[in-house]
C-alpha atoms as a PDB file:
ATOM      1  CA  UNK A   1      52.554 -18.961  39.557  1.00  0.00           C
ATOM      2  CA  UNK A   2      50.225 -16.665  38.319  1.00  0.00           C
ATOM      3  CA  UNK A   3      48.639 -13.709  40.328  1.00  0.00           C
ATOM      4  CA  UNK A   4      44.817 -14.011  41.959  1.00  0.00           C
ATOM      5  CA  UNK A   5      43.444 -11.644  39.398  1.00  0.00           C
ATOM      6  CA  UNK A   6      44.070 -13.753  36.514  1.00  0.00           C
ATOM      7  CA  UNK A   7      42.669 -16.837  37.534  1.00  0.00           C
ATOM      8  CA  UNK A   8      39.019 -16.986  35.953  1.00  0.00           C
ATOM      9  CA  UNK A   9      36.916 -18.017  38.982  1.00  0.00           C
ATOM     10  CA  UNK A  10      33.502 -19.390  38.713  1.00  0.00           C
ATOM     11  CA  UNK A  11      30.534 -17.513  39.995  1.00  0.00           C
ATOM     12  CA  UNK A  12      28.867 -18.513  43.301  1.00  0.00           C
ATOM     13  CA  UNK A  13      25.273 -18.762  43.333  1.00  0.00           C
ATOM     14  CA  UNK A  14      22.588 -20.361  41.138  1.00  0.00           C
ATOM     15  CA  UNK A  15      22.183 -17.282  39.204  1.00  0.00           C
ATOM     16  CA  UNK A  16      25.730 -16.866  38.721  1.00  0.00           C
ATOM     17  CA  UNK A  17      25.969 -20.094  37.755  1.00  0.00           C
ATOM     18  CA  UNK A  18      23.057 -19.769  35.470  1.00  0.00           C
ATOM     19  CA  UNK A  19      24.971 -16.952  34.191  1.00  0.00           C
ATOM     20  CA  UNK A  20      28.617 -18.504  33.024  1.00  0.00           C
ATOM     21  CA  UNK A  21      26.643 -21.241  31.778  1.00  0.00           C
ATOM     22  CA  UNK A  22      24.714 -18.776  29.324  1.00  0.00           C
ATOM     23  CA  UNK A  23      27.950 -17.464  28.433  1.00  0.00           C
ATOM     24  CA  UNK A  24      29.785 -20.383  27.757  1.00  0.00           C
ATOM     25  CA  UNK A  25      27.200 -21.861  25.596  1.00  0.00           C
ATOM     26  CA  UNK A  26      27.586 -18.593  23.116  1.00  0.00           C
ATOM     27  CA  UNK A  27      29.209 -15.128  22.549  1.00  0.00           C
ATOM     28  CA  UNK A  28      25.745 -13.907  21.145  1.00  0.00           C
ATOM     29  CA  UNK A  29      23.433 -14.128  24.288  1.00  0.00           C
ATOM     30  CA  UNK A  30      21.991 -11.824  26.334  1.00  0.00           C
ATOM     31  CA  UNK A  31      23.621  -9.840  29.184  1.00  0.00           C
ATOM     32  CA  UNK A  32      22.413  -9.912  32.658  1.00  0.00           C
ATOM     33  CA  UNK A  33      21.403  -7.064  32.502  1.00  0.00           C
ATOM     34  CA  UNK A  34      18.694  -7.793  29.854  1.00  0.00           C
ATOM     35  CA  UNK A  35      17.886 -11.224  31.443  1.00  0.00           C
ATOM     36  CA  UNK A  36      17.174  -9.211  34.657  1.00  0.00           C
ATOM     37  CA  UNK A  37      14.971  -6.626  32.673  1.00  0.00           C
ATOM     38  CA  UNK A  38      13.192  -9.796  30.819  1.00  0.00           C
ATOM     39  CA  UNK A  39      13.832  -8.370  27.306  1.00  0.00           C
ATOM     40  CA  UNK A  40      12.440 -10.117  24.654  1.00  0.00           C
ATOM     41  CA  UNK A  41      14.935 -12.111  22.927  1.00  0.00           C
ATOM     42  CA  UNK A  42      13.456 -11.942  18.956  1.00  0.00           C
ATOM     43  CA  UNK A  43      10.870 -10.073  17.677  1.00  0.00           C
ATOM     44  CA  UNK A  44       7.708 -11.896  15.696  1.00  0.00           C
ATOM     45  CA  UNK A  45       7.681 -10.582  12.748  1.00  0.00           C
ATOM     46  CA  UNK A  46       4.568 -11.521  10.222  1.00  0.00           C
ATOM     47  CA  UNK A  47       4.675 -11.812   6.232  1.00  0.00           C
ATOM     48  CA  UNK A  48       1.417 -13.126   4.022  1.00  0.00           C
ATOM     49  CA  UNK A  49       1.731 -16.242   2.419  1.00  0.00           C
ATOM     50  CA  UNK A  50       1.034 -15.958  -1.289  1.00  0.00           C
ATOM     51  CA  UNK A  51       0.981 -19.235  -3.366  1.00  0.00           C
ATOM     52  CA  UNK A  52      -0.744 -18.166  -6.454  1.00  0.00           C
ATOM     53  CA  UNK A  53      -1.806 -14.763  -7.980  1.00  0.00           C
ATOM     54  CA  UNK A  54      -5.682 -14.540  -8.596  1.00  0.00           C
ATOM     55  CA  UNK A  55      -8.252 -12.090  -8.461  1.00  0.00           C
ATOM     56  CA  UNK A  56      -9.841 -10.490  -5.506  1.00  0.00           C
ATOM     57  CA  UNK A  57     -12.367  -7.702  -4.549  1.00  0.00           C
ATOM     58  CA  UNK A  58     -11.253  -4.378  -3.657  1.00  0.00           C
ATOM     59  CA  UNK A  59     -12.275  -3.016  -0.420  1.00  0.00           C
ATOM     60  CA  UNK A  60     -12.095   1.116   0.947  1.00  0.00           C
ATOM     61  CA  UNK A  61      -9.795   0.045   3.300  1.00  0.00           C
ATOM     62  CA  UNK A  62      -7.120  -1.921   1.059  1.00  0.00           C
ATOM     63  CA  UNK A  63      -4.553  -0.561  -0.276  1.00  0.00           C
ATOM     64  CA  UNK A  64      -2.499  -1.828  -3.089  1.00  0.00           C
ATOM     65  CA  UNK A  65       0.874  -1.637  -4.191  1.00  0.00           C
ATOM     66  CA  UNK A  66       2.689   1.046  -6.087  1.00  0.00           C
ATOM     67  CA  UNK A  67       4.949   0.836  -9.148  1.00  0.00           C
ATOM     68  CA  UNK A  68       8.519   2.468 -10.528  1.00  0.00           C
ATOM     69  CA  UNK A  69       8.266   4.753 -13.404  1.00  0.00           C
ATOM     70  CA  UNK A  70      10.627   6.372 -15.460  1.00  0.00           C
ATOM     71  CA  UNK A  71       9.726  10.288 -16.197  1.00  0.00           C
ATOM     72  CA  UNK A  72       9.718  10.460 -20.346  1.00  0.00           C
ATOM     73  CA  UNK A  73       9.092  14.234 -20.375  1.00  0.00           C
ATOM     74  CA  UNK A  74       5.682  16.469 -20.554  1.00  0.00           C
ATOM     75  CA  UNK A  75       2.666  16.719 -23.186  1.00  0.00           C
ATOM     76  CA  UNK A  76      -0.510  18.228 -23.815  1.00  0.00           C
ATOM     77  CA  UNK A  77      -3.546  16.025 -24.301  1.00  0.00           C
ATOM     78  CA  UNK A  78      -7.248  16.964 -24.798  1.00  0.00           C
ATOM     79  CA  UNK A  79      -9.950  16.031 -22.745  1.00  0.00           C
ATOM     80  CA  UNK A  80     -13.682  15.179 -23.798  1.00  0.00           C
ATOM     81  CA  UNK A  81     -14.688  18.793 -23.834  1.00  0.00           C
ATOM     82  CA  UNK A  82     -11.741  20.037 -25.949  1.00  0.00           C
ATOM     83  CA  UNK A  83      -9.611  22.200 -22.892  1.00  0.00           C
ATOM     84  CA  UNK A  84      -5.836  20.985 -23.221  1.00  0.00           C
ATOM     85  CA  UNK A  85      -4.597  19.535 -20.086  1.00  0.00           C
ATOM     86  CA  UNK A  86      -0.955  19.479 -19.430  1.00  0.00           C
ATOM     87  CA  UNK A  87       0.431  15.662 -18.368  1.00  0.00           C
ATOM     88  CA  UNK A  88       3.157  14.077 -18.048  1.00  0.00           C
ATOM     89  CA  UNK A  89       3.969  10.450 -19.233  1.00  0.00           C
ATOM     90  CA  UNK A  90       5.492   7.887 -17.171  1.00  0.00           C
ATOM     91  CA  UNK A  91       6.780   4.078 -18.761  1.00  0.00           C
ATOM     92  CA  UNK A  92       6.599   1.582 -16.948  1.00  0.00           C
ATOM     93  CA  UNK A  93      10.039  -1.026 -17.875  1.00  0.00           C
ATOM     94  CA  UNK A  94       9.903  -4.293 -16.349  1.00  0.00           C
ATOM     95  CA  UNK A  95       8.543  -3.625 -12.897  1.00  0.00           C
ATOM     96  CA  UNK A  96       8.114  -7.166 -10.707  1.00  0.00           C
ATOM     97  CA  UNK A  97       7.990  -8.182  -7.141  1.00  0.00           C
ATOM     98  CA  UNK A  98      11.177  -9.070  -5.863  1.00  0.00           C
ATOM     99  CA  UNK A  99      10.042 -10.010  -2.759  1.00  0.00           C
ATOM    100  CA  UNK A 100       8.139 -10.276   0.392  1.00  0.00           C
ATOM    101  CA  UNK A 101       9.038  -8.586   3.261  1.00  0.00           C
ATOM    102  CA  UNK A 102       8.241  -9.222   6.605  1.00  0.00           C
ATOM    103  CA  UNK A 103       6.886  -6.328   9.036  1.00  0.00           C
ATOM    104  CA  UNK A 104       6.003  -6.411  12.909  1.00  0.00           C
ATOM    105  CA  UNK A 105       2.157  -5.585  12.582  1.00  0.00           C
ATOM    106  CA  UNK A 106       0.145  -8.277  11.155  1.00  0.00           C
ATOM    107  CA  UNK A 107      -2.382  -5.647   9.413  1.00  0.00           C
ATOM    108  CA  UNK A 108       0.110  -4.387   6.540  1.00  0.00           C
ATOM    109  CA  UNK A 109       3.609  -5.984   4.861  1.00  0.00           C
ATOM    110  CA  UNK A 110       5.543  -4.362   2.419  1.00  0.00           C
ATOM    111  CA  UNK A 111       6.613  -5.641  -1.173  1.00  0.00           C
ATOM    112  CA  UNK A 112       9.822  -4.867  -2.393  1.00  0.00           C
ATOM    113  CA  UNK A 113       9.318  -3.924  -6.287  1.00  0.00           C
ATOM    114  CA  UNK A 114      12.283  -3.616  -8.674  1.00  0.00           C
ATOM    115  CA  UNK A 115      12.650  -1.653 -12.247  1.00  0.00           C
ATOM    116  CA  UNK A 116      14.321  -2.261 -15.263  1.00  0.00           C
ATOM    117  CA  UNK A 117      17.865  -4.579 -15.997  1.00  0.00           C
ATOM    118  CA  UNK A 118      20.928  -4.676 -15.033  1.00  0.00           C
ATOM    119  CA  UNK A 119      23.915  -6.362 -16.215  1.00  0.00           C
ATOM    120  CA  UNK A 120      25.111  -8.962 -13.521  1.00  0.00           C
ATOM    121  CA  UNK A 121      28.698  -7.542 -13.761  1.00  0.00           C
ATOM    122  CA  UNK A 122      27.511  -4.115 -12.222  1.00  0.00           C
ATOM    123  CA  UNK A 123      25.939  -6.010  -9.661  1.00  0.00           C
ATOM    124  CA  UNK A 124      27.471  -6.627  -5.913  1.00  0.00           C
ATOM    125  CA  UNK A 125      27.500 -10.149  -5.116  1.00  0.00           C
ATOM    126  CA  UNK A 126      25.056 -10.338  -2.190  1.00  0.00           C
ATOM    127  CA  UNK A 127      22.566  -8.592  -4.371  1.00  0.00           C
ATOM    128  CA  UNK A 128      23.016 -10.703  -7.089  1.00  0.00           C
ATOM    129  CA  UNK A 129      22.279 -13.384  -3.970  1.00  0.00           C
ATOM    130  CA  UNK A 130      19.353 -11.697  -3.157  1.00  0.00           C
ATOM    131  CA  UNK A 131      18.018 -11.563  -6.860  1.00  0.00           C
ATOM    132  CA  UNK A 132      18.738 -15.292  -7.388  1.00  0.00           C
ATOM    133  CA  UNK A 133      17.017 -17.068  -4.394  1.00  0.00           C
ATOM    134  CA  UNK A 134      13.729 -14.931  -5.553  1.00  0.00           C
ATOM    135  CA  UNK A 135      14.518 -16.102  -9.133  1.00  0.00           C
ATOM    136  CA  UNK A 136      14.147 -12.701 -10.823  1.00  0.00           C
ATOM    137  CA  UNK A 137      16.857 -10.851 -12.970  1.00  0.00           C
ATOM    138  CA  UNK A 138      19.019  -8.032 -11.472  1.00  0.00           C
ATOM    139  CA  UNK A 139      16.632  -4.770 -11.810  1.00  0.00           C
ATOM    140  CA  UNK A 140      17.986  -1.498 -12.106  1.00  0.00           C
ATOM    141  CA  UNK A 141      15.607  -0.183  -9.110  1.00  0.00           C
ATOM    142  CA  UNK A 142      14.437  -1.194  -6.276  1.00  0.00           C
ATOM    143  CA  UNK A 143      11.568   0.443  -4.076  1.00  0.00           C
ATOM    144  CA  UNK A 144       9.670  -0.784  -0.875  1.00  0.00           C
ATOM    145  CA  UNK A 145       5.522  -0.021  -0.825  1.00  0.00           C
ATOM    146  CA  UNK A 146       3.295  -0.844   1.908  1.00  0.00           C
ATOM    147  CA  UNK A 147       0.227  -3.137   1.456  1.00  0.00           C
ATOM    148  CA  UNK A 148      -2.838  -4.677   3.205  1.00  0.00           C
ATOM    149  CA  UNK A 149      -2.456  -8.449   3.313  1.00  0.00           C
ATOM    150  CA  UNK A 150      -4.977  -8.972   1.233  1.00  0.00           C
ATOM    151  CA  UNK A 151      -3.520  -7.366  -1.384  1.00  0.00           C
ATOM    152  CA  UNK A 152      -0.197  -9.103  -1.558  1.00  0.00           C
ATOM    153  CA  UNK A 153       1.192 -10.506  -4.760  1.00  0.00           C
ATOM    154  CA  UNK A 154       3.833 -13.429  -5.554  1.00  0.00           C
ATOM    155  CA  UNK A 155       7.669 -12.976  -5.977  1.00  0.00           C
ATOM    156  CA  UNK A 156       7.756 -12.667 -10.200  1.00  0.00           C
ATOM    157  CA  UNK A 157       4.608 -11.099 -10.816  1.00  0.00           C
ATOM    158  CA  UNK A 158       4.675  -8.245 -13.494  1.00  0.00           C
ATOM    159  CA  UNK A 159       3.124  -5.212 -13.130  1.00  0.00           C
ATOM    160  CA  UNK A 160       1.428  -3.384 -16.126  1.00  0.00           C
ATOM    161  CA  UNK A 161       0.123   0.142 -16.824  1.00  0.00           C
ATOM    162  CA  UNK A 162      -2.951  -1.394 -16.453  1.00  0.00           C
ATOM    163  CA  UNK A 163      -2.866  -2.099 -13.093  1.00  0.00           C
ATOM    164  CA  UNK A 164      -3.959   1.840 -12.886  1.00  0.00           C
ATOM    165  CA  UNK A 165      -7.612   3.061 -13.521  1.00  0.00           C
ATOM    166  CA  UNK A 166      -7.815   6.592 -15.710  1.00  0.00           C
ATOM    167  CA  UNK A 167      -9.541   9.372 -13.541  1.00  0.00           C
ATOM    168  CA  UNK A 168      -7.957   7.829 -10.410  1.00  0.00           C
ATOM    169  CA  UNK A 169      -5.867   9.489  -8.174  1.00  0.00           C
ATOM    170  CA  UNK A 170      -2.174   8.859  -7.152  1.00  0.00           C
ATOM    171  CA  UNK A 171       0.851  10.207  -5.361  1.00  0.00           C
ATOM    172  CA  UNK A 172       3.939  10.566  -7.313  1.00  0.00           C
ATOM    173  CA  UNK A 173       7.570  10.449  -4.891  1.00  0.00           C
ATOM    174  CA  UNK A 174      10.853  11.617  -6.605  1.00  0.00           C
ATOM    175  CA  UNK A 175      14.029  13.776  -6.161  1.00  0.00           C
ATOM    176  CA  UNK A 176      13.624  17.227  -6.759  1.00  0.00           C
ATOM    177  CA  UNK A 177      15.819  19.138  -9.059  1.00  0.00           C
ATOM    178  CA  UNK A 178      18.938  20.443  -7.644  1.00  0.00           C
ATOM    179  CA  UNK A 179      19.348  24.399  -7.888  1.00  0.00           C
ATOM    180  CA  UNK A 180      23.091  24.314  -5.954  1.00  0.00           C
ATOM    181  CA  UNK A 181      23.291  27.124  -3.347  1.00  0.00           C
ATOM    182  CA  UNK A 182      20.659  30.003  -3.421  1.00  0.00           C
ATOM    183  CA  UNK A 183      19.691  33.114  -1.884  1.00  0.00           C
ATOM    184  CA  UNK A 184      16.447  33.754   0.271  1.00  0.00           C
ATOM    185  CA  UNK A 185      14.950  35.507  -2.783  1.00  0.00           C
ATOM    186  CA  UNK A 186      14.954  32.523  -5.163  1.00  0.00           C
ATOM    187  CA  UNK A 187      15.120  29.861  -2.142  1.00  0.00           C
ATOM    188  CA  UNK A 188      12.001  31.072   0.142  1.00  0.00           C
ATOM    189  CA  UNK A 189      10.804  33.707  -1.970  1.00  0.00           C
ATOM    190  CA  UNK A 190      12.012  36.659  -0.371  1.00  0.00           C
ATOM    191  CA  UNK A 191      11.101  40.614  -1.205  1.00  0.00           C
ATOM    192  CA  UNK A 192      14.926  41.853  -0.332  1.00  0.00           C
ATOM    193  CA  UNK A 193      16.092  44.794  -0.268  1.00  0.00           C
ATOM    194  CA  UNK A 194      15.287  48.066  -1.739  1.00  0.00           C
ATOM    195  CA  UNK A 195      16.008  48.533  -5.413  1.00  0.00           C
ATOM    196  CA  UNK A 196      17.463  52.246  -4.874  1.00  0.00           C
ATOM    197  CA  UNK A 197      16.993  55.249  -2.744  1.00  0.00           C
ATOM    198  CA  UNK A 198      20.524  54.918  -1.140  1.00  0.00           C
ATOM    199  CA  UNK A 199      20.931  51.275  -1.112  1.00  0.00           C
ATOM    200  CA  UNK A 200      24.145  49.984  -1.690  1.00  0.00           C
ATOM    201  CA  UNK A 201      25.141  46.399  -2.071  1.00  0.00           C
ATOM    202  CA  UNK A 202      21.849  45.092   0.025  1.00  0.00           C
ATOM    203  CA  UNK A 203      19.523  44.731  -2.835  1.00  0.00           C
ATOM    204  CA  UNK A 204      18.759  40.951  -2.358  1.00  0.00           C
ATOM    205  CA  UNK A 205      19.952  40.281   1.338  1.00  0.00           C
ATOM    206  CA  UNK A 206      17.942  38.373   3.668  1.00  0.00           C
ATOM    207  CA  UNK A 207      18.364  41.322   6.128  1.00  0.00           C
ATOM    208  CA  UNK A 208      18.128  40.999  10.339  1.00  0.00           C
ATOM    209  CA  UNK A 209      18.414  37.526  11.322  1.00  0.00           C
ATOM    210  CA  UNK A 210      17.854  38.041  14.845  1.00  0.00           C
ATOM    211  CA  UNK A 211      18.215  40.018  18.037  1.00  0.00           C
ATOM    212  CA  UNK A 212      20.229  41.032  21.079  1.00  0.00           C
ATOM    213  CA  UNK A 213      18.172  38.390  22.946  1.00  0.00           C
ATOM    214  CA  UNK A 214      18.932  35.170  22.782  1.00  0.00           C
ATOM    215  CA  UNK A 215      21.975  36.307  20.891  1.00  0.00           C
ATOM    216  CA  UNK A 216      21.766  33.490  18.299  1.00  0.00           C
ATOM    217  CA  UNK A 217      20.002  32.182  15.302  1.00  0.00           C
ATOM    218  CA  UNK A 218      17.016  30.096  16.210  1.00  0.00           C
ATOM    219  CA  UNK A 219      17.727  26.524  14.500  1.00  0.00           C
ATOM    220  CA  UNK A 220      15.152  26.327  11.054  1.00  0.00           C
ATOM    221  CA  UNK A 221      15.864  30.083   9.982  1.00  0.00           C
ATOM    222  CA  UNK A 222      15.013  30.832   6.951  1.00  0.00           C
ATOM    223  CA  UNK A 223      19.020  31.552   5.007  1.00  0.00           C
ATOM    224  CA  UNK A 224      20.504  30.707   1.553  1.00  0.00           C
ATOM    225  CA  UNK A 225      21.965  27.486   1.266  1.00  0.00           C
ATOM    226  CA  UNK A 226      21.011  24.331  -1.130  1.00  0.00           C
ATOM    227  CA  UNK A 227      18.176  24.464  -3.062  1.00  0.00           C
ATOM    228  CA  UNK A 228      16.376  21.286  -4.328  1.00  0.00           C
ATOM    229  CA  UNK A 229      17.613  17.941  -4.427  1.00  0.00           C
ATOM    230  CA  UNK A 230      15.130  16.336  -1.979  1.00  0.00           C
ATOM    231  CA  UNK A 231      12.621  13.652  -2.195  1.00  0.00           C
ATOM    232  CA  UNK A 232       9.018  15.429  -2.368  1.00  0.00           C
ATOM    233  CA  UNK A 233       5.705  13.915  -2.862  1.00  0.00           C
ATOM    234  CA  UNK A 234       2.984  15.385  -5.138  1.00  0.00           C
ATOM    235  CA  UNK A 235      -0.531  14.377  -4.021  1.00  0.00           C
ATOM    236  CA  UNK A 236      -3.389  13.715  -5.582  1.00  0.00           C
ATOM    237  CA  UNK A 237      -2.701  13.932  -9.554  1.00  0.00           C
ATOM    238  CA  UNK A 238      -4.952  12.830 -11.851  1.00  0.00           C
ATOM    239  CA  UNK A 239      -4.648  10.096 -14.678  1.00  0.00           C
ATOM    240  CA  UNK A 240      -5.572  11.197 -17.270  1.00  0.00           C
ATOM    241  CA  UNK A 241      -4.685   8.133 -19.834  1.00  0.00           C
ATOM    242  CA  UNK A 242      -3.283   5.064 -19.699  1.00  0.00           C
ATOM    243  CA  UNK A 243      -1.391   3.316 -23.155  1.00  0.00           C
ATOM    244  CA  UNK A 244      -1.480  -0.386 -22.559  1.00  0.00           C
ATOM    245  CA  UNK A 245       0.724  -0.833 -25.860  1.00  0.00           C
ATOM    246  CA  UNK A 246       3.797   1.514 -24.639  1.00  0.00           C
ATOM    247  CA  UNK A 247       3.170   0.406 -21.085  1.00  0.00           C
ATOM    248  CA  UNK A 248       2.561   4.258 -20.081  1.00  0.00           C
ATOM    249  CA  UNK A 249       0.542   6.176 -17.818  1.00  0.00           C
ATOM    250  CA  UNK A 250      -0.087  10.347 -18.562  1.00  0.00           C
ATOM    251  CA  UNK A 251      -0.529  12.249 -15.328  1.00  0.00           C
ATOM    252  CA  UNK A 252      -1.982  15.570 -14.866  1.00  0.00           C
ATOM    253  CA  UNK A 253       0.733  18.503 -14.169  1.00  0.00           C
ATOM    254  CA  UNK A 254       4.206  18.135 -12.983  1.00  0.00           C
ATOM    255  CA  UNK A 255       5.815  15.332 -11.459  1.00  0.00           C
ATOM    256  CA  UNK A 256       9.154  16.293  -9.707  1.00  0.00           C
ATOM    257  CA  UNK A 257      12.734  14.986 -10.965  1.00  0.00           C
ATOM    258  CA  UNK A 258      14.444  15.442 -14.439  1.00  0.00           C
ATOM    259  CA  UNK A 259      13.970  13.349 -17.459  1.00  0.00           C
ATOM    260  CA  UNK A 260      14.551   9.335 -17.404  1.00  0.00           C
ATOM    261  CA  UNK A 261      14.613   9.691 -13.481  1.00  0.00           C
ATOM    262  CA  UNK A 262      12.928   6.937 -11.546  1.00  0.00           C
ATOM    263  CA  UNK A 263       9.603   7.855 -10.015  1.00  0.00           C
ATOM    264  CA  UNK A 264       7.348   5.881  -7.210  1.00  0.00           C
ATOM    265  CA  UNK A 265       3.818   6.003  -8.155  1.00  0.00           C
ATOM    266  CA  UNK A 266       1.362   4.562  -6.168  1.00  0.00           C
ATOM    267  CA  UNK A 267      -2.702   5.367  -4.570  1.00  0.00           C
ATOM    268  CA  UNK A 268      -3.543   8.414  -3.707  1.00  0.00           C
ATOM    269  CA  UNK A 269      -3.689   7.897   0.709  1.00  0.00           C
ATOM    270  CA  UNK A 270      -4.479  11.115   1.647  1.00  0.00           C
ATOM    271  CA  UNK A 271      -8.424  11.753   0.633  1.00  0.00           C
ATOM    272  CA  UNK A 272     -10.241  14.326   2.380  1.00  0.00           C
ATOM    273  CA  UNK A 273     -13.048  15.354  -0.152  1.00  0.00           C
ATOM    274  CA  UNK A 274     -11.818  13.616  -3.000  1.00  0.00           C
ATOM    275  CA  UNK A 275     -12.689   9.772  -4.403  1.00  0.00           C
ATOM    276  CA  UNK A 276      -9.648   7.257  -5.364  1.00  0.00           C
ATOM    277  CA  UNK A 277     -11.172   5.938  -8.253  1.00  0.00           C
ATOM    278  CA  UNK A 278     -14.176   7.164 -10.441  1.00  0.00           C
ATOM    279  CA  UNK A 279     -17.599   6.438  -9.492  1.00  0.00           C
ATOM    280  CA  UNK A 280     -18.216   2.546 -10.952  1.00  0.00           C
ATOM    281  CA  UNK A 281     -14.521   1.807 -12.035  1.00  0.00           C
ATOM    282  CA  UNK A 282     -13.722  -1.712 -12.519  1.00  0.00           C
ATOM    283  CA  UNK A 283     -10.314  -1.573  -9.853  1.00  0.00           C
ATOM    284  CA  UNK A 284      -8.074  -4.186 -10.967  1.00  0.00           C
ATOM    285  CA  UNK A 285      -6.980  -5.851  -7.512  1.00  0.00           C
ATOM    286  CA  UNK A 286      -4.737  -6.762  -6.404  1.00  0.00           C
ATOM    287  CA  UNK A 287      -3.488  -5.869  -9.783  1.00  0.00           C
ATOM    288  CA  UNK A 288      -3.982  -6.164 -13.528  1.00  0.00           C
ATOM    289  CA  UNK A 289      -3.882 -10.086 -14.538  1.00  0.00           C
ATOM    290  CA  UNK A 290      -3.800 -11.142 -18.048  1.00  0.00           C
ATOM    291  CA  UNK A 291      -6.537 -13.815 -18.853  1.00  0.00           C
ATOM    292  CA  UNK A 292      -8.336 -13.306 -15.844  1.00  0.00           C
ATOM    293  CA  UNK A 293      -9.016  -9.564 -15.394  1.00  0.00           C
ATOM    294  CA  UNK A 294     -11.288  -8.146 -18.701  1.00  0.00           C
ATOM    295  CA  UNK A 295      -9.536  -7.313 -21.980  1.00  0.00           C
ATOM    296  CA  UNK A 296      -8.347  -3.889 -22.307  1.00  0.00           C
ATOM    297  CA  UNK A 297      -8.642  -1.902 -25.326  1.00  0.00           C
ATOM    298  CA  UNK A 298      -4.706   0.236 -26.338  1.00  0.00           C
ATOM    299  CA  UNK A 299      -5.795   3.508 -24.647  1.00  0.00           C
ATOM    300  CA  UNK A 300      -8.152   4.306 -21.970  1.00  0.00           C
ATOM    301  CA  UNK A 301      -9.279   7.948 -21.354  1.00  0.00           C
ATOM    302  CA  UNK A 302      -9.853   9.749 -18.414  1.00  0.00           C
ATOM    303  CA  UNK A 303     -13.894  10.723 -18.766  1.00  0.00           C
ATOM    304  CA  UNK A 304     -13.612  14.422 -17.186  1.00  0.00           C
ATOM    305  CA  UNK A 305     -17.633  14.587 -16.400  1.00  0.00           C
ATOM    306  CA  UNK A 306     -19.652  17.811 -16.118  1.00  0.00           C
ATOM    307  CA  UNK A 307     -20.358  20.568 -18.750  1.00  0.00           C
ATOM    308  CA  UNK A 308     -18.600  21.693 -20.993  1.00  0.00           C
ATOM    309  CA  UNK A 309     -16.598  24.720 -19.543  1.00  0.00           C
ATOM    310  CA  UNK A 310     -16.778  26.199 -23.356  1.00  0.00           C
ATOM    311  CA  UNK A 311     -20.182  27.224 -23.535  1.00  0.00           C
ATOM    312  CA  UNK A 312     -21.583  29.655 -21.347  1.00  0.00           C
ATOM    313  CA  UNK A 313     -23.903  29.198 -18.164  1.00  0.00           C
ATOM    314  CA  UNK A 314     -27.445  29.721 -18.954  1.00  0.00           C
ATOM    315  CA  UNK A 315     -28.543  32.678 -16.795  1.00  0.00           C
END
C-alpha cells in the first residue's frame, strides 16, 4: 500500500484543473503564478527585411553602420595648407554582414559585422553553424552596431573604406593599453608627497584616505590598482584620408589599443556644435556600392577649409 502523501491527486476546481492540464501538456510553461500575474508569454521582437542592397538617401536622423578596423600604427600627413597633422591608419580586411539581428523597438536593429578569416579548425562548432546558415566564411571578429531601418544592409555585403567620407567625423571603440598595477601618481595623476624636508618613505603615497567618521573608505576612492585595459571611446576624430587601393582610412590623433588590435569605427553620435559630414558631401548610404554609387578616385583628402594658419592676420 502506499502512504496518502504519495499518491498524486488531481486538483479540484476548474482552475486547478486548468492548471495540471497546462502542466501535463509541457515542462516549459508558465507557473501559476505568472498566469495569475498575466505575463506575457514571448516578446515581439522586429528585424528589417532586406532583399537586395541598393542605394538610398541619407537623412539627419539615420544612422548607419560601423565597421572593424585593424590599428596599423601612426603617421604624419600634410594638409592643404602645409601644417602636419598626426593620424593614424586603420585597414579595413574583409569586413561583411553576418547577420541581422532582431531588437524589441521597431525604430533601430542591429547588424552583426565580422572581420577578417579564420581557419574552420579554430572554430567552435555552433559558430561555424552560425557562419554557414548566413553563408559567409568564419571571420576573425565579430562586432554588433546599431542602425535605423532604413539603413539596413543584406547578410554578405562587403564593406569598403569607402563607405567613409574624408572630413567626417567618427567614434573610434577599443581596449586600452594595459599599465598592470599603478600608484595614484601615474594612475589619477596625483601630486604625492613631499620630495624632502623630513620625509621619509611617503614621497609618492596617496596620503589620508578618510576619517574617523564613517570609519571606512567610501566605495569609488581614488587608490592604486590596475591601470588600463578597458574599452574607451574617442569621440569625434577627424578623417583625414581615405586609400581606396589599401582599403585604409587615416584618422586624426590617437586611437586607443596597441598595434594590429581590432578597432570599432563607426559615426560620430554625439554632435553638439559640430557637423557629421562636410558641408555638400556626397554620403554614401547605406554604404559604398560598386557600380551604383560614383567612381572613386585611389585617395581622397580631407579639404581642411579656412586660411592658411601660416601667414599672418592682416591687422
Amino acid at each position: 500500500m502506499f502512504s496518502r502523501s504519495l499518491i498524486a491527486t488531481r486538483p479540484a476546481g476548474a482552475v486547478g484543473r486548468a492548471a495540471h492540464n497546462l502542466t501535463q501538456q509541457s515542462q516549459f510553461t508558465t507557473s501559476m503564478a505568472a498566469l495569475r500575474a498575466k505575463l506575457p508569454h514571448e516578446k515581439v521582437r522586429y528585424m528589417p527585411e532586406v532583399s537586395e542592397l541598393k542605394l538610398g538617401t541619407y537623412k539627419p536622423e539615420s544612422q548607419r553602420t560601423g565597421v572593424i578596423a585593424r590599428k596599423k600604427g601612426m603617421t604624419g600627413m600634410w594638409n592643404e595648407w602645409g601644417v602636419r597633422v598626426p593620424v593614424t591608419v586603420l585597414q579595413l580586411e574583409k569586413v561583411q554582414v553576418v547577420s541581422i539581428l532582431k531588437t524589441s523597438c521597431p525604430d533601430f536593429a542591429r547588424l552583426q559585422i565580422g572581420c577578417g578569416t579564420r581557419k574552420e579548425k579554430n572554430i567552435s562548432k555552433p559558430m561555424m553553424g552560425h557562419y554557414k546558415a548566413h553563408g559567409v566564411d568564419p571571420k576573425a571578429k565579430l562586432f554588433e552596431f546599431p542602425i535605423t531601418p532604413d539603413a539596413a544592409l543584406p547578410v554578405g555585403t562587403e564593406i569598403t573604406a569607402a563607405h567613409f567620407v574624408p572630413g567626417q567625423l567618427v567614434d573610434v571603440t577599443a581596449t586600452s593599453l594595459g599599465k598592470g598595477f599603478q600608484g595614484v601618481m601615474k594612475r589619477w595623476g596625483f601630486a604625492g608627497g613631499p620630495a624632502s624636508h623630513g620625509t621619509s618613505l611617503a614621497h609618492r603615497t596617496p596620503g589620508s584616505t578618510g576619517n574617523i567618521n564613517p570609519g571606512r573608505v567610501y566605495p569609488g576612492k581614488k587608490m592604486p590598482g590596475r591601470m588600463g585595459g578597458k574599452n574607451v571611446t574617442v569621440m569625434r576624430l577627424p578623417v583625414m584620408k581615405v586609400d581606396t587601393a589599401l582599403n585604409c582610412i587615416w584618422v586624426k590623433g590617437s586611437v586607443p589599443g596597441h598595434d594590429e588590435q581590432f578597432i570599432k569605427v563607426r559615426d560620430s553620435t554625439k554632435l553638439i556644435k559640430h557637423r557629421l559630414f562636410p558641408e555638400g558631401a556626397a554620403v554614401p548610404f547605406p554604404t559604398y556600392i560598386p557600380g551604383q554609387s560614383a567612381a572613386q578616385p585611389r585617395e581622397v583628402i580631407a579639404k581642411v577649409g579656412g586660411q592658411d594658419p601660416l601667414i599672418p592676420a592682416s591687422d
